[in-house]
N, C-alpha and C. Protein backbone atom coordinates (compact mmCIF):
# COMPACT_ATOMS: atom_id res chain seq x y z
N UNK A 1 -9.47 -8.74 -19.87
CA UNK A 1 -10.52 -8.16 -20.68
C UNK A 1 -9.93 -7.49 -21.93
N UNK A 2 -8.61 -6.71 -21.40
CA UNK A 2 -8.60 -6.16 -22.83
C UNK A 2 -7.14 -6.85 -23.69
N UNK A 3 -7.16 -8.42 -23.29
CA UNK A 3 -6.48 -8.69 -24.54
C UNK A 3 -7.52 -9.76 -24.82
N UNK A 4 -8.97 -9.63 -24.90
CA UNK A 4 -10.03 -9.70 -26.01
C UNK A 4 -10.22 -9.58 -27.07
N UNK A 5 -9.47 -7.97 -27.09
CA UNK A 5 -9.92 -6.97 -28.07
C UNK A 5 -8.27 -6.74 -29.04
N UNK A 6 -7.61 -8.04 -28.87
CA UNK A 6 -5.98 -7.66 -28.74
C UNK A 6 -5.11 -6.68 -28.54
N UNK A 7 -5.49 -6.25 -27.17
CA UNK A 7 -4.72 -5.19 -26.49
C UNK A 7 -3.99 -5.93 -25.15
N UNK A 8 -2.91 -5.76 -25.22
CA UNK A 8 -1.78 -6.51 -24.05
C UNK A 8 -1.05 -5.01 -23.59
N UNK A 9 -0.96 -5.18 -22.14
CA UNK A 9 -0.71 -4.45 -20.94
C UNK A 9 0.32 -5.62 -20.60
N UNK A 10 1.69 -5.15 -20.41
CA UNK A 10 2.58 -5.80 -19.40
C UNK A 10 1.80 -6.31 -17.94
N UNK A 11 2.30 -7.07 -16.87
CA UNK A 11 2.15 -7.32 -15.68
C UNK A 11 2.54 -6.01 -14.87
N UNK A 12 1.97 -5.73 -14.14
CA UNK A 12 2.42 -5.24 -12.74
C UNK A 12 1.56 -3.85 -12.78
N UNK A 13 1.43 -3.26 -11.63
CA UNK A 13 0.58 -2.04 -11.81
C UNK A 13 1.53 -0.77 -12.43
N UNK A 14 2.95 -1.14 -12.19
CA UNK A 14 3.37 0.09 -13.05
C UNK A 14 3.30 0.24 -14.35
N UNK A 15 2.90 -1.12 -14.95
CA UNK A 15 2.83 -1.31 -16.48
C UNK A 15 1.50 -0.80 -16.65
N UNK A 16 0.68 -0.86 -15.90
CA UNK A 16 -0.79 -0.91 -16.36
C UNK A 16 -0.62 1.31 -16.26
N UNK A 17 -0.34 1.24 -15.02
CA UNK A 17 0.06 2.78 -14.89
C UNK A 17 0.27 3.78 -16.34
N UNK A 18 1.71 3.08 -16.76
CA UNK A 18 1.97 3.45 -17.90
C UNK A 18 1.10 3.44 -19.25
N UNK A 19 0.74 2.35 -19.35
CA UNK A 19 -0.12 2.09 -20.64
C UNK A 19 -1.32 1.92 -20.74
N UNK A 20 -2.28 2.17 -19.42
CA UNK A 20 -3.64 2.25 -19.69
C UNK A 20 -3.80 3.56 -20.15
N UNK A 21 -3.51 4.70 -19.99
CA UNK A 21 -3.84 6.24 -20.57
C UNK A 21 -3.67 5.92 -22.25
N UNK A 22 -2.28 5.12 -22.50
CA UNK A 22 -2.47 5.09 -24.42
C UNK A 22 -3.61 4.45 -24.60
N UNK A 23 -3.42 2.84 -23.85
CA UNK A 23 -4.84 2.30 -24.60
C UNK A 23 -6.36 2.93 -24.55
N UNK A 24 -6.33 3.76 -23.48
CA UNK A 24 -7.99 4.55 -23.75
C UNK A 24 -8.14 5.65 -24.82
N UNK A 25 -6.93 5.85 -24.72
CA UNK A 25 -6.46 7.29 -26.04
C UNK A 25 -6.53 6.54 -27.36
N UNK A 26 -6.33 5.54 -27.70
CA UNK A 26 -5.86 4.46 -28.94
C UNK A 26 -7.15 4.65 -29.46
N UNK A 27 -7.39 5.34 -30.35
CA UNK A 27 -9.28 5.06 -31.06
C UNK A 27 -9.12 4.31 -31.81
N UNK A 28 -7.99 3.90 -32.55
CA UNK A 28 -7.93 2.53 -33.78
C UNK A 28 -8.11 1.12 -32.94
N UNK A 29 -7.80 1.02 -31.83
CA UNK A 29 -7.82 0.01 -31.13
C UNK A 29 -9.55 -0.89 -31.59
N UNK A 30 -9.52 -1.72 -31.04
CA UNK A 30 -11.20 -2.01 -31.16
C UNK A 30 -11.82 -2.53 -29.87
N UNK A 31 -11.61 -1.77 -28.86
CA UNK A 31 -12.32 -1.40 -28.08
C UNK A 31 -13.71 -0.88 -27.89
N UNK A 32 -14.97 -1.85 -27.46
CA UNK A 32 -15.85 -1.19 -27.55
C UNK A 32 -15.85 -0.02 -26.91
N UNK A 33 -16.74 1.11 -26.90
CA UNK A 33 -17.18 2.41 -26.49
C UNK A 33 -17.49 2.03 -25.13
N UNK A 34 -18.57 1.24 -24.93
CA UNK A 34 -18.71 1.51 -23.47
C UNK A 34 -17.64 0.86 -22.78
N UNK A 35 -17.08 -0.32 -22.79
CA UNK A 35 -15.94 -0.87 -22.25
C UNK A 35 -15.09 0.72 -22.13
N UNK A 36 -14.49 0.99 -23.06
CA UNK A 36 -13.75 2.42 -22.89
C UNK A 36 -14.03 3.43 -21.96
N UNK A 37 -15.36 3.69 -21.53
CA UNK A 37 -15.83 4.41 -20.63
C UNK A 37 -15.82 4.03 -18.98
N UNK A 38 -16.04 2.61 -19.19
CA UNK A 38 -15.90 2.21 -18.04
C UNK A 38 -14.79 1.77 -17.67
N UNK A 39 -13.53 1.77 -18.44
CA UNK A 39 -12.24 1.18 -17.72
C UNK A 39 -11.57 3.03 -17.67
N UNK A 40 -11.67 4.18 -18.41
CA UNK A 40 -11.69 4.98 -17.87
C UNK A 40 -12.54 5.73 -16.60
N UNK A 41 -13.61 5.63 -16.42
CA UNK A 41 -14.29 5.62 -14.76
C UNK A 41 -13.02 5.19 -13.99
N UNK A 42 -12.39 3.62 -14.51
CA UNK A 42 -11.96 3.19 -13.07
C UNK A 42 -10.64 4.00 -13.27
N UNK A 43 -10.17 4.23 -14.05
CA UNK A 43 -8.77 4.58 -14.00
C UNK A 43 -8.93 6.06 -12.84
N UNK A 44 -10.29 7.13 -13.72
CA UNK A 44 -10.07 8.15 -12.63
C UNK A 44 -10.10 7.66 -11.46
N UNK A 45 -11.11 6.86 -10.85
CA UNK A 45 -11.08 6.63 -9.75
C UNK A 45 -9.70 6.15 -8.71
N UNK A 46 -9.03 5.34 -9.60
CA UNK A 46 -7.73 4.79 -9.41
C UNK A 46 -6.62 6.26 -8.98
N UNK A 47 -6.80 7.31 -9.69
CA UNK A 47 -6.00 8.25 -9.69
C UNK A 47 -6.61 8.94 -8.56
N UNK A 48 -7.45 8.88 -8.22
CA UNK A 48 -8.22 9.67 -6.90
C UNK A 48 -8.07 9.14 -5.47
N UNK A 49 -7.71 7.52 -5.74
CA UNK A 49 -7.64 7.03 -4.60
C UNK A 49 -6.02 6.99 -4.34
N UNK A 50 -5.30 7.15 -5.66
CA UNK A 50 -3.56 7.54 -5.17
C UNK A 50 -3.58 8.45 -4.69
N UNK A 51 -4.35 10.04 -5.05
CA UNK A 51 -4.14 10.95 -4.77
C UNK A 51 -4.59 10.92 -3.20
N UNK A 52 -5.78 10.40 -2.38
CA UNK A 52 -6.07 10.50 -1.22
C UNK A 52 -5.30 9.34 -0.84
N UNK A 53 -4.30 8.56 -0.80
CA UNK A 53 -3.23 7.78 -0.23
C UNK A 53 -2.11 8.55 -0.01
N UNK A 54 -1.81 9.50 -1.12
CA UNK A 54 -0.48 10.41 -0.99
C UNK A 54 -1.02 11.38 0.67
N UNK A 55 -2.31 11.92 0.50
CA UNK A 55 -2.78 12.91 1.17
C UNK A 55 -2.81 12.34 2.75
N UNK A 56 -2.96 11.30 2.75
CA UNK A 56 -3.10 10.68 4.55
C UNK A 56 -1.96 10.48 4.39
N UNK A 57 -1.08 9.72 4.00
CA UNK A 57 0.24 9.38 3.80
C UNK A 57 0.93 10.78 4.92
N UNK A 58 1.18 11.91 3.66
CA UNK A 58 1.47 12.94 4.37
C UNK A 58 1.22 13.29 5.76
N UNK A 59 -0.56 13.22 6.13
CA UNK A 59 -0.95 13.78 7.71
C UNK A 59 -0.37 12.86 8.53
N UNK A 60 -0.47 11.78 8.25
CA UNK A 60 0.35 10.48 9.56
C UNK A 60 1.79 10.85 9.43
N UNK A 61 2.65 11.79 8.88
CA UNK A 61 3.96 11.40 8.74
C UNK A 61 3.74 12.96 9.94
N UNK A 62 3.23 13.58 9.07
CA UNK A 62 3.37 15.36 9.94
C UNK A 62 2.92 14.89 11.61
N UNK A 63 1.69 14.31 11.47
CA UNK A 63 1.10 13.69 13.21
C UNK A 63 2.16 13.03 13.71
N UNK A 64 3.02 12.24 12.95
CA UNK A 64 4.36 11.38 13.86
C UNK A 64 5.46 11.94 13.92
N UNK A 65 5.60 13.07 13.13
CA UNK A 65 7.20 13.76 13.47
C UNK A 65 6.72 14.48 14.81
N UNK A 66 5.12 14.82 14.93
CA UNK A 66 4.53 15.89 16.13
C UNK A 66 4.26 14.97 16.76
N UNK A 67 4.08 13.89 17.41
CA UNK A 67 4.02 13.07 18.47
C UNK A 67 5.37 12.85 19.12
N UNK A 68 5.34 13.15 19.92
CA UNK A 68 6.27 13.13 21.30
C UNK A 68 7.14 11.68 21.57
N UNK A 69 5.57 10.64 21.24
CA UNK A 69 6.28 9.50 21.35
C UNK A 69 6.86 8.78 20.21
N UNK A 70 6.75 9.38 19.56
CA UNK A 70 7.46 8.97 18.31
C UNK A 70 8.79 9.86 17.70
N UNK A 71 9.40 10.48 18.47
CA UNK A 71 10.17 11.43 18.93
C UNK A 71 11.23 9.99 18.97
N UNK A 72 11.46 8.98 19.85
CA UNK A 72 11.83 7.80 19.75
C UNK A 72 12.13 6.96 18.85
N UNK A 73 11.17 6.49 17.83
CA UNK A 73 11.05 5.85 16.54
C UNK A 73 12.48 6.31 15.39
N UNK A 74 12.83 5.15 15.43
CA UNK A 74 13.91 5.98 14.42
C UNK A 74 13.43 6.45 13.14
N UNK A 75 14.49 7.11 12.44
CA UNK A 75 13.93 8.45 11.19
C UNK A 75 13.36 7.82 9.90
N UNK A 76 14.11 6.49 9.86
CA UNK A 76 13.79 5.49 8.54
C UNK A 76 12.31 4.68 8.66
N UNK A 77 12.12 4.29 9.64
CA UNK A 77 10.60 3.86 10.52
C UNK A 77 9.63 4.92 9.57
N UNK A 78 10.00 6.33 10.05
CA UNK A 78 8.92 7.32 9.79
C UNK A 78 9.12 7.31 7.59
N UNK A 79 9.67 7.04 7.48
CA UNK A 79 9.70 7.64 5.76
C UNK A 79 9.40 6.36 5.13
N UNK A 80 9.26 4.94 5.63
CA UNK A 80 9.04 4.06 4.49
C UNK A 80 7.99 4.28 4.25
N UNK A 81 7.79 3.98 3.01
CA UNK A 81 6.31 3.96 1.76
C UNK A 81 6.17 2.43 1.34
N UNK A 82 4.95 2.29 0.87
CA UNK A 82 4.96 1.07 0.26
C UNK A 82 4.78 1.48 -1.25
């Protein structure tokens, strides 16, 4: 969508990470207005749903260091992230 408007975003979500905040900030860009509004909607939303991924992330790690049976599980098991 937005190399429509000739705006190019690298591949990958860390690119988009990085450079969607300039391109909504960019007012020379020619981005329509509402397009702008609505790819910011998603971005907050995007940042809300990292933030409640970080947040369970955390309770399952605290619930498995406190589970008994996972007392077993080796230490690297418990810390990978995706």
């Amino acid at each position: 969508m937005l190399l429509e408007f000739g705006i190019t975003v690298p591949k990958g979500i860390r690119q988009l990470r990085r450079n969607l905040p300039w391109v909504l900030e960019d007012g020379d860009n020619e981005l329509p207005d509402r397009l702008r509004e609505l790819i910011t909607e998603l971005w907050s939303d995007m940042i809300r749903l990292d933030e409640r991924i970080e947040e369970l992330t955390d309770e399952l790690d605290t619930l498995a260091r406190a589970d008994p049976q996972t007392v077993m599980t080796p230490w690297f098991l418990l810390t990978l992230r995706s």
